[in-house]
N, C-alpha and C. Protein backbone atom coordinates (compact mmCIF):
# COMPACT_ATOMS: atom_id res chain seq x y z
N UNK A 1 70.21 3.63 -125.64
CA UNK A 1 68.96 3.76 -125.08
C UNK A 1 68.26 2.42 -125.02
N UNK A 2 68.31 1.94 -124.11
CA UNK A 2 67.78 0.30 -123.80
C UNK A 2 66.62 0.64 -123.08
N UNK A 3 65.88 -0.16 -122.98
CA UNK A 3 64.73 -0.37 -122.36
C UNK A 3 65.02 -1.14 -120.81
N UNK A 4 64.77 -0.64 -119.94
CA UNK A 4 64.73 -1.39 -119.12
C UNK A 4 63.84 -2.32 -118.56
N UNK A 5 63.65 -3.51 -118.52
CA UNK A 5 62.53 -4.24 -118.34
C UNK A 5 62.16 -3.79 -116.62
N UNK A 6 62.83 -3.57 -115.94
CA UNK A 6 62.52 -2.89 -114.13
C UNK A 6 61.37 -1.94 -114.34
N UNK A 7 62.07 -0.99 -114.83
CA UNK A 7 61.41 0.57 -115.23
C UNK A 7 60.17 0.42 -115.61
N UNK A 8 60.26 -0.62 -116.63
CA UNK A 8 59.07 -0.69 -117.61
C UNK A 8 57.77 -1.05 -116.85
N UNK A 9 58.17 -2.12 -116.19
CA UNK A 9 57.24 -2.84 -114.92
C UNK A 9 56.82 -1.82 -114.04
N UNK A 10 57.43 -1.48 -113.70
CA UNK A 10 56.80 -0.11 -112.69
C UNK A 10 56.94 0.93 -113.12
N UNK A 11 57.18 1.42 -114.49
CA UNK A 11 56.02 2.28 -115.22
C UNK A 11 55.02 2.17 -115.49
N UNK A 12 54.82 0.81 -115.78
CA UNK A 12 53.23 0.11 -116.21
C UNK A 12 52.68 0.10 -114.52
N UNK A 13 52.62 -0.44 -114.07
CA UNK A 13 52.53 -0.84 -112.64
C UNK A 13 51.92 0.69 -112.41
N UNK A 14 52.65 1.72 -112.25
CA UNK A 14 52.46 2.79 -111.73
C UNK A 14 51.92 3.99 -112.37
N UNK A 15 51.46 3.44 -113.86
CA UNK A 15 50.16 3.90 -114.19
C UNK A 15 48.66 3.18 -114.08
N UNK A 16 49.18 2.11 -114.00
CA UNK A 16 47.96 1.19 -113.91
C UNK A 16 47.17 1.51 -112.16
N UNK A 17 48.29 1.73 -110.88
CA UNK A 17 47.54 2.30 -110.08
C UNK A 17 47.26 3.72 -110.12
N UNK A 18 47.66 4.52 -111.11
CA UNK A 18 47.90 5.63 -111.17
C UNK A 18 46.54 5.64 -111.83
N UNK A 19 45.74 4.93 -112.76
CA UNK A 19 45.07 4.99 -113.35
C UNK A 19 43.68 4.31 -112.80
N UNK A 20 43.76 3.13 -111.82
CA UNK A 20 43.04 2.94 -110.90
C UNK A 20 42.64 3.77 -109.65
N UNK A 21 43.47 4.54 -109.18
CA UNK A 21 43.28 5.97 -108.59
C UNK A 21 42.60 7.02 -108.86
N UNK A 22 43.07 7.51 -110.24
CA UNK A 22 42.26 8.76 -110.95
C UNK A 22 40.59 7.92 -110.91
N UNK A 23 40.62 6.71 -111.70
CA UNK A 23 39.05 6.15 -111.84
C UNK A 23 38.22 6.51 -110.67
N UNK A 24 38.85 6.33 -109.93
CA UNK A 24 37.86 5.87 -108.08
C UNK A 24 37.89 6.91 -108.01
N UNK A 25 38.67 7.78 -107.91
CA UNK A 25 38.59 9.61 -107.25
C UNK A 25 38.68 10.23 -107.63
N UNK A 26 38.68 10.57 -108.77
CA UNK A 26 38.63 11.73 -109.96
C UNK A 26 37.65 11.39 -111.26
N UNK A 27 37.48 10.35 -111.86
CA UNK A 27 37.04 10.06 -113.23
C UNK A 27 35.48 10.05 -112.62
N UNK A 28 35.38 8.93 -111.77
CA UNK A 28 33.52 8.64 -111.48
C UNK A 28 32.73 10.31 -110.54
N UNK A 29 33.68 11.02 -110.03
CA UNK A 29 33.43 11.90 -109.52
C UNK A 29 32.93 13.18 -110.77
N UNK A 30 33.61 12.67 -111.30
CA UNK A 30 34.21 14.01 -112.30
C UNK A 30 32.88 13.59 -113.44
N UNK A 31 32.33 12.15 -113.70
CA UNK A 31 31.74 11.72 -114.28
C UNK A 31 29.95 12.31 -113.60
N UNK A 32 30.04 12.00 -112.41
CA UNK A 32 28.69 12.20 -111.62
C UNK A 32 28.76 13.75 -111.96
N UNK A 33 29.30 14.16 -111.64
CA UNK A 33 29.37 15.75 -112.03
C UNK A 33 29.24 15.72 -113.01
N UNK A 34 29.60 15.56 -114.20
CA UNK A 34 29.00 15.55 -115.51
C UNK A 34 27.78 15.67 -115.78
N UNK A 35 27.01 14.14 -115.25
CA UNK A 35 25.92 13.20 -115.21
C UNK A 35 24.76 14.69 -114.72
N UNK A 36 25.43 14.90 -113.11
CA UNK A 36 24.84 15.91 -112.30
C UNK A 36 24.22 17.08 -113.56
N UNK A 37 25.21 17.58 -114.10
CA UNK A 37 24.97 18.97 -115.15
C UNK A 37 24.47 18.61 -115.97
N UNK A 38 24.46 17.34 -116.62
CA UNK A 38 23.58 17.21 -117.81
C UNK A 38 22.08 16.90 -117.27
N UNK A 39 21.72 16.54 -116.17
CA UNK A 39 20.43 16.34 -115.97
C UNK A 39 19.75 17.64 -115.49
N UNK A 40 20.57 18.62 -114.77
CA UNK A 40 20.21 19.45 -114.33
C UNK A 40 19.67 20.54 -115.67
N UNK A 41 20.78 20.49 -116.51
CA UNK A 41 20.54 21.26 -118.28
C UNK A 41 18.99 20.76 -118.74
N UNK A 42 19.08 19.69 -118.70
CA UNK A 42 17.79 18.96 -119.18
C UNK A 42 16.64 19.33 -118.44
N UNK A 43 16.92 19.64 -117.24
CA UNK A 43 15.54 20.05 -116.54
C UNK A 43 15.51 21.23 -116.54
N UNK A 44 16.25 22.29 -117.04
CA UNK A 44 16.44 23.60 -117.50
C UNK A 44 15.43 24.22 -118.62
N UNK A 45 16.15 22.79 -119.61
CA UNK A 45 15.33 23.09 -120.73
C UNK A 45 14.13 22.66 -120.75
N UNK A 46 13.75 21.79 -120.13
CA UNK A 46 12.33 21.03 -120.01
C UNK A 46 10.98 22.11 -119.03
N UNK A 47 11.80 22.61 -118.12
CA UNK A 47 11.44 24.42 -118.04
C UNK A 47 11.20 25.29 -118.54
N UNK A 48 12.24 25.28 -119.43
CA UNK A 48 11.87 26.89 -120.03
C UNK A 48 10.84 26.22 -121.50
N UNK A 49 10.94 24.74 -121.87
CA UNK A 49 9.58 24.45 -122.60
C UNK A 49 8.71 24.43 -122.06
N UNK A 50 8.35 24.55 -120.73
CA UNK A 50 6.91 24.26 -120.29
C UNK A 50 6.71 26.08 -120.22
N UNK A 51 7.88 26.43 -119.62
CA UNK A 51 7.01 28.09 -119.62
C UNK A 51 6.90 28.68 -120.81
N UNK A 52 7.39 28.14 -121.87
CA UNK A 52 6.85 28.55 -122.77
C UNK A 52 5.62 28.50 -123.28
N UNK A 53 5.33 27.01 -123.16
CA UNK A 53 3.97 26.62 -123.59
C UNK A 53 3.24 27.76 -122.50
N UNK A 54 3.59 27.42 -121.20
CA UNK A 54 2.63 28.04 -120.29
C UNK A 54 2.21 30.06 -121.10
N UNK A 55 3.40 30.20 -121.32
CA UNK A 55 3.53 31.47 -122.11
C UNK A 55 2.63 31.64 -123.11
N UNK A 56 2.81 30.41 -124.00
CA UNK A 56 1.77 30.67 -125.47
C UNK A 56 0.33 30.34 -125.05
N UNK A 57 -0.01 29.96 -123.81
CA UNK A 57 -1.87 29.62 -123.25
C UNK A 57 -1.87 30.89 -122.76
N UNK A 58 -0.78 31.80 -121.98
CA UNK A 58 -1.23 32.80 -121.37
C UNK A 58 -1.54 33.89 -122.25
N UNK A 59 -0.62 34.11 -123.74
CA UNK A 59 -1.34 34.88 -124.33
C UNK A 59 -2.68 34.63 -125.41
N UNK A 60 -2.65 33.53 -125.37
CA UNK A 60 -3.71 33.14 -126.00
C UNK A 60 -4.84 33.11 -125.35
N UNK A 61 -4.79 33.21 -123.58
CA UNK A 61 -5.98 33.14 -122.79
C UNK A 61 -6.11 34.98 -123.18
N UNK A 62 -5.17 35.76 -122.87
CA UNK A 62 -4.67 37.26 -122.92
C UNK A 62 -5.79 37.70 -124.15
N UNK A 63 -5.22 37.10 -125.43
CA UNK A 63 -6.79 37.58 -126.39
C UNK A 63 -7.48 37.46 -126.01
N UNK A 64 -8.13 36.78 -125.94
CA UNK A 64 -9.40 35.57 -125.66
C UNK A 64 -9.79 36.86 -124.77
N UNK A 65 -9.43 37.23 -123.41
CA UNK A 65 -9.91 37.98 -122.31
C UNK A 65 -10.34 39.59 -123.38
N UNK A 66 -9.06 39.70 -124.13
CA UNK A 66 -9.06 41.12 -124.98
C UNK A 66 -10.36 40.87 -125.65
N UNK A 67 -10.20 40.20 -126.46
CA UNK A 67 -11.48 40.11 -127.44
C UNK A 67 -12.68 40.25 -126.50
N UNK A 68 -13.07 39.27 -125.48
CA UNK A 68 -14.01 39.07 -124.60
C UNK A 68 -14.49 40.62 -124.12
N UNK A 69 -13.43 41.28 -123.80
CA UNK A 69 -13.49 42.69 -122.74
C UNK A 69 -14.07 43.52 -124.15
N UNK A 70 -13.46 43.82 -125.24
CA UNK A 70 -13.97 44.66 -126.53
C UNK A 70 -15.54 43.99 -126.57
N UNK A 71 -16.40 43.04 -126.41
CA UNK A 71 -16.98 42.62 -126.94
C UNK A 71 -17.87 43.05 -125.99
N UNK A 72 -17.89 42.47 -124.18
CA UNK A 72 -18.45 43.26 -123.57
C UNK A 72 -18.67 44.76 -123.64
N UNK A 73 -17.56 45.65 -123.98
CA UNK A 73 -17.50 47.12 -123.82
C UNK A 73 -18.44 47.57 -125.10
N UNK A 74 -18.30 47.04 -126.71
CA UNK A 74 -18.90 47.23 -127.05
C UNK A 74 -20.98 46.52 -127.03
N UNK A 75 -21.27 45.61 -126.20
CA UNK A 75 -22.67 45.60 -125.87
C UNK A 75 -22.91 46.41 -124.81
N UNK A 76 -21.74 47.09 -123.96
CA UNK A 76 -22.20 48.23 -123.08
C UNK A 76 -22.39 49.41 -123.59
N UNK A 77 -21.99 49.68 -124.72
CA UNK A 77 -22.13 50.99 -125.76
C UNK A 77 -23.20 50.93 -126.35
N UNK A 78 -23.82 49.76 -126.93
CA UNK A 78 -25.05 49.28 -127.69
C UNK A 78 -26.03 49.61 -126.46
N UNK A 79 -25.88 48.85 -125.35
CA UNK A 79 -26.86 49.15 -124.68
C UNK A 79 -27.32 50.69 -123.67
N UNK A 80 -25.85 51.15 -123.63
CA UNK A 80 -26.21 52.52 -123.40
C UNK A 80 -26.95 53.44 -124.52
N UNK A 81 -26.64 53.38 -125.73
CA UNK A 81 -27.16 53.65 -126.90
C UNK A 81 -28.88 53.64 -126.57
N UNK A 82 -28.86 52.70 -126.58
CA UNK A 82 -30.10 51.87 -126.51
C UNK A 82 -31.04 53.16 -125.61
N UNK A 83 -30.52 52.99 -124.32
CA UNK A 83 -31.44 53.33 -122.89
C UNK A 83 -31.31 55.05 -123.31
N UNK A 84 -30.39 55.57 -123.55
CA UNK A 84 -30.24 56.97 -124.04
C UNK A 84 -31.33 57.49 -125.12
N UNK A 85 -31.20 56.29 -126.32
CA UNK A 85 -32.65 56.84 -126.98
C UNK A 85 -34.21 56.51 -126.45
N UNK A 86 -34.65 54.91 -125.51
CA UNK A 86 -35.42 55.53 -124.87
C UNK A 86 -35.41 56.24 -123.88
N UNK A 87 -34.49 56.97 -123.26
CA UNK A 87 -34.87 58.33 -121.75
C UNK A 87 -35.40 59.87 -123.12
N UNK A 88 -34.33 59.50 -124.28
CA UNK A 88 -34.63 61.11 -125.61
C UNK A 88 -36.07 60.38 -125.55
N UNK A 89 -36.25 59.42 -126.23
CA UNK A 89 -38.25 59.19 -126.41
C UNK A 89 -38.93 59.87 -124.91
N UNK A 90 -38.64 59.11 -124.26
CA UNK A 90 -39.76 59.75 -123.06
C UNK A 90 -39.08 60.87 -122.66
N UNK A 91 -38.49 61.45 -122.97
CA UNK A 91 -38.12 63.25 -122.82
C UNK A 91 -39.01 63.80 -123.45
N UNK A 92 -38.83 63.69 -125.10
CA UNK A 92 -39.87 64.20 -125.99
C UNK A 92 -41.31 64.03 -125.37
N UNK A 93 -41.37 62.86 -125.22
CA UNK A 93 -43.20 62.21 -125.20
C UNK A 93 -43.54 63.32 -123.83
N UNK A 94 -42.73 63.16 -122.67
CA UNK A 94 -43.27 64.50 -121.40
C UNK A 94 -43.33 65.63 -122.21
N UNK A 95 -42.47 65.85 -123.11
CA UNK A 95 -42.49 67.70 -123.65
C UNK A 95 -43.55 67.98 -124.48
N UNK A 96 -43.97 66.64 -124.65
CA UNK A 96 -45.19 66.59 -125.68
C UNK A 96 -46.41 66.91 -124.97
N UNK A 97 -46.36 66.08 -123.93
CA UNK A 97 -47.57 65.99 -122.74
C UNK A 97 -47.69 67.23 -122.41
N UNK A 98 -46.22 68.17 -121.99
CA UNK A 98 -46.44 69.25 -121.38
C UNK A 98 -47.21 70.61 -121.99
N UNK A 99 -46.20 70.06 -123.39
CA UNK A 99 -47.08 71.73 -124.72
C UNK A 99 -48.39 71.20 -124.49
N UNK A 100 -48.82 69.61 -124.48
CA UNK A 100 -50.65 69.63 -124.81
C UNK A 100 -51.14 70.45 -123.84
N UNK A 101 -50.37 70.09 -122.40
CA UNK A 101 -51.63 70.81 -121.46
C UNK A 101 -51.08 71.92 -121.08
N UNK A 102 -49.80 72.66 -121.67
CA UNK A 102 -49.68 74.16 -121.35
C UNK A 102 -50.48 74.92 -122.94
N UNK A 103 -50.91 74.14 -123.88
CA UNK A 103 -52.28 74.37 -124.94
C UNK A 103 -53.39 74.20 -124.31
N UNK A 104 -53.99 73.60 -123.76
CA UNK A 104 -55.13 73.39 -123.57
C UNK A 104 -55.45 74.16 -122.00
N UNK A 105 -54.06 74.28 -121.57
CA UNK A 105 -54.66 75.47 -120.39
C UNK A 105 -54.44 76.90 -120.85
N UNK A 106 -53.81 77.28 -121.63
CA UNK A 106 -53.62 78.44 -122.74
C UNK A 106 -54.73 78.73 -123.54
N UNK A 107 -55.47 77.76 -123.97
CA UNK A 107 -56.90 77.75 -124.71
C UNK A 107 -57.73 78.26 -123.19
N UNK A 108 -57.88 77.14 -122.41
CA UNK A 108 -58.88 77.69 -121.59
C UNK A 108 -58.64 78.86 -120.83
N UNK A 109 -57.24 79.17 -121.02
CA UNK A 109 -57.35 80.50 -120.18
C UNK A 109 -58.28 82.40 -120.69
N UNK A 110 -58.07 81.73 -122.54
CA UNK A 110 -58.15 82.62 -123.22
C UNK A 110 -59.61 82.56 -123.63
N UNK A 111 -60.19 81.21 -123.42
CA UNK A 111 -62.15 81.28 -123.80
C UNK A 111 -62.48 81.73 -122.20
N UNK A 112 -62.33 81.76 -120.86
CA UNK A 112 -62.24 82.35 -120.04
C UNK A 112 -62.15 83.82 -119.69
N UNK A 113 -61.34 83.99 -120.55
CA UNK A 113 -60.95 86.09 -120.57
C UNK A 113 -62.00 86.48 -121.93
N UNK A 114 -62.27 85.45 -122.82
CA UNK A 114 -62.99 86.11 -123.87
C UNK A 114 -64.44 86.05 -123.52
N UNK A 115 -64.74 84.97 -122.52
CA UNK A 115 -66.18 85.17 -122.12
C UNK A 115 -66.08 86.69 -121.01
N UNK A 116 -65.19 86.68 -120.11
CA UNK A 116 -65.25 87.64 -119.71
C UNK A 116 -65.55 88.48 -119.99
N UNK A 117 -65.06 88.76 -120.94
CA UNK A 117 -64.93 90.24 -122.41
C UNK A 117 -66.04 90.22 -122.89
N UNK A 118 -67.04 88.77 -122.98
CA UNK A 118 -68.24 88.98 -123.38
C UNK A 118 -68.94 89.57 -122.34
N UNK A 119 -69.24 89.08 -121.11
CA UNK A 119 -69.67 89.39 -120.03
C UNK A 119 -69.87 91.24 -119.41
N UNK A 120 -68.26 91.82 -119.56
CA UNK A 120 -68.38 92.53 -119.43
C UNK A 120 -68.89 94.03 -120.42
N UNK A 121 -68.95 93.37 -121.86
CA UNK A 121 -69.58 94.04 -122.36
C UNK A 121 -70.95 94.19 -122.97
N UNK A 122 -71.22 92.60 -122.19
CA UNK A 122 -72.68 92.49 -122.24
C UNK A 122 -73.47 93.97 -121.04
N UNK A 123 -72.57 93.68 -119.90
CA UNK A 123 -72.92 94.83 -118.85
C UNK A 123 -72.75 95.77 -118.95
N UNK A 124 -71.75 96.40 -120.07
CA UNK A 124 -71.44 97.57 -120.37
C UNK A 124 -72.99 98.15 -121.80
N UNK A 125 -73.35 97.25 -122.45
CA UNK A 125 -74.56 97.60 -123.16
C UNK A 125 -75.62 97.59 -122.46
N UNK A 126 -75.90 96.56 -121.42
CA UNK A 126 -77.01 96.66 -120.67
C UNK A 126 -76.67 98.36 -119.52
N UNK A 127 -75.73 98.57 -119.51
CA UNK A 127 -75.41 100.07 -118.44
C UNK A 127 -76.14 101.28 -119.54
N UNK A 128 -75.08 100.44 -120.83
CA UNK A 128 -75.86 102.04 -121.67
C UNK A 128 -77.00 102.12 -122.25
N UNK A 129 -77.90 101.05 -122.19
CA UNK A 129 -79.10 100.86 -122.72
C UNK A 129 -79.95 101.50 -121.67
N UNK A 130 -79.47 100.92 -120.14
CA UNK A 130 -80.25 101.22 -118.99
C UNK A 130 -80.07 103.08 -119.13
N UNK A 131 -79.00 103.67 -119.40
CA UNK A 131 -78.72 104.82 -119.37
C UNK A 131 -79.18 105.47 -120.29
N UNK A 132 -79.65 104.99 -121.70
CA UNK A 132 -80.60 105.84 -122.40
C UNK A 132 -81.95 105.18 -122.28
N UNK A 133 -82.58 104.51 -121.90
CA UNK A 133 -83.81 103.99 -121.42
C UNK A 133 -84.02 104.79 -120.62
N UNK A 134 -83.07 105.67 -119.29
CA UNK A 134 -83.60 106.26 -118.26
C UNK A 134 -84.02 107.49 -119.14
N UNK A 135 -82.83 108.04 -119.84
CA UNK A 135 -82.66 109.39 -120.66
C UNK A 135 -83.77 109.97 -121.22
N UNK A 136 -84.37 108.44 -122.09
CA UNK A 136 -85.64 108.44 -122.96
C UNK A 136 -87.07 108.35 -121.92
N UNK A 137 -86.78 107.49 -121.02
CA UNK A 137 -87.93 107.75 -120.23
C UNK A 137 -88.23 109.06 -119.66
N UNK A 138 -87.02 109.71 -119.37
CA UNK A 138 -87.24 111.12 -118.64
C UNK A 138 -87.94 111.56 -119.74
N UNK A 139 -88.15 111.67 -120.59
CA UNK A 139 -88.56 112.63 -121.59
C UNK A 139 -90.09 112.23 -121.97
N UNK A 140 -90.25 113.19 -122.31
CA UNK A 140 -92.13 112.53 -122.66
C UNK A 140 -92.07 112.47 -124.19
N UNK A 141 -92.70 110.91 -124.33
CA UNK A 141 -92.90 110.49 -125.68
C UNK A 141 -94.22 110.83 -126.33
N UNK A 142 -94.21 111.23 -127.27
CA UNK A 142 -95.43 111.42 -128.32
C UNK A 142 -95.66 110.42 -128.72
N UNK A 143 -96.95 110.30 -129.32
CA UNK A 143 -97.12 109.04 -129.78
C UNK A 143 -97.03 109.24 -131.43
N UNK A 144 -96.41 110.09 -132.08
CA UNK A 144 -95.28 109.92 -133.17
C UNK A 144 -93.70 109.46 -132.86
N UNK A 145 -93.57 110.29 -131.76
CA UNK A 145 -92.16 109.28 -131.05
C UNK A 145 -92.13 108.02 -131.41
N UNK A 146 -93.23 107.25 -130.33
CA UNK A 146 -93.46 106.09 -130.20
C UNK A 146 -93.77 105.13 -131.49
N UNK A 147 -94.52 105.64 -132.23
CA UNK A 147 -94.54 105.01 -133.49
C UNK A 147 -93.35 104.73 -134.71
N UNK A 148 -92.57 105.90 -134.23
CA UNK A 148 -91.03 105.80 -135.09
C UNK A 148 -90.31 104.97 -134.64
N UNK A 149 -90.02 105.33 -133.17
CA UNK A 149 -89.13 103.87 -132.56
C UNK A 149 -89.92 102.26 -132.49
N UNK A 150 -91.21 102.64 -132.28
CA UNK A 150 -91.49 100.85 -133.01
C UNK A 150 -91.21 100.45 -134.28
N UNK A 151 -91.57 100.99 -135.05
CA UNK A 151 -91.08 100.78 -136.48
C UNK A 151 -89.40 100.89 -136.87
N UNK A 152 -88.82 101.67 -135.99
CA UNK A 152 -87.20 101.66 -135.78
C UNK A 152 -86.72 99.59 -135.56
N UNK A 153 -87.44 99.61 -134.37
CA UNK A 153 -86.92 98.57 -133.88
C UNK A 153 -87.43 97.35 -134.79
N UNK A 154 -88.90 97.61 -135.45
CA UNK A 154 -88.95 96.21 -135.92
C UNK A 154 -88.24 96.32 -137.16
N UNK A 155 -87.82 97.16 -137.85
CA UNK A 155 -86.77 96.95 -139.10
C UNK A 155 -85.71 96.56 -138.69
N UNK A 156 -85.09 96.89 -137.23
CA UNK A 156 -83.86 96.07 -136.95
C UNK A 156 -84.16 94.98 -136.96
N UNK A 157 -85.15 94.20 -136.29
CA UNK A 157 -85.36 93.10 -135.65
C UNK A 157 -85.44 92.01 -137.12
């Protein structure tokens, strides 16, 4: 097994273009492609860090809105609260207004019927007074009559 110095030469030879070949058209190609994927990875990841961040402002804006919205909803509860007990006040205060003057027209309806009641039984004594005044006039008074019923009347009087 000798070496051949021919062989050897253009074994060397014919890796050396063999190897100047692959460089130019396979290695720098194969390299850019590399180059290509690793920058492209990098801007992958440099992505999915920004949407992340973008992610951690969005839920942090996300409270922020939550809290905000609870905070509104509850001063809309406070303030419905609010307007509900004054419409109950001025509910009461009209129902108040109303008993005064369904009292005070209830009063006057009833010193109205009681004067009546006076009225008409003022006319009902003046009927029966007039009716034994006539009774007694028809009749002829003595003047012992007359002296009893004066003395009647001034002991009432």
């Amino acid at each position: 097994m000798g070496i051949d110095p021919k062989i050897l030469i253009g074994n060397i030879a014919t890796f050396v273009i063999l190897a100047v070949i692959l460089k130019k058209y396979a290695y720098r190609p194969f390299l850019a492609v590399l180059e290509k994927r690793r920058r492209e990875i990098e801007s992958g990841v440099a992505k999915a860090q920004e949407a992340e961040e973008s992610l951690a402002k969005i839920r942090v804006l996300g409270e922020e809105i939550k809290s905000a919205g609870e905070k509104k909803a509850k001063e809309t509860v406070v303030a419905a609260e609010i307007k509900a007990r004054e419409k109950a006040a001025q509910i009461l205060a009209a129902a108040e207004e109303e008993k005064k003057t369904a009292l005070a027209s209830a009063r006057a309806a009833m010193e109205k019927e009681a004067a009546d009641a006076r009225a008409r039984r003022q006319e009902e004594a003046l009927a029966v007074a007039l009716a034994v005044s006539e009774k007694f006039l028809a009749q002829k008074i003595t003047k012992d009559q007359d002296k009893k019923l004066i003395e009647k009347l001034a002991q009432e009087l």
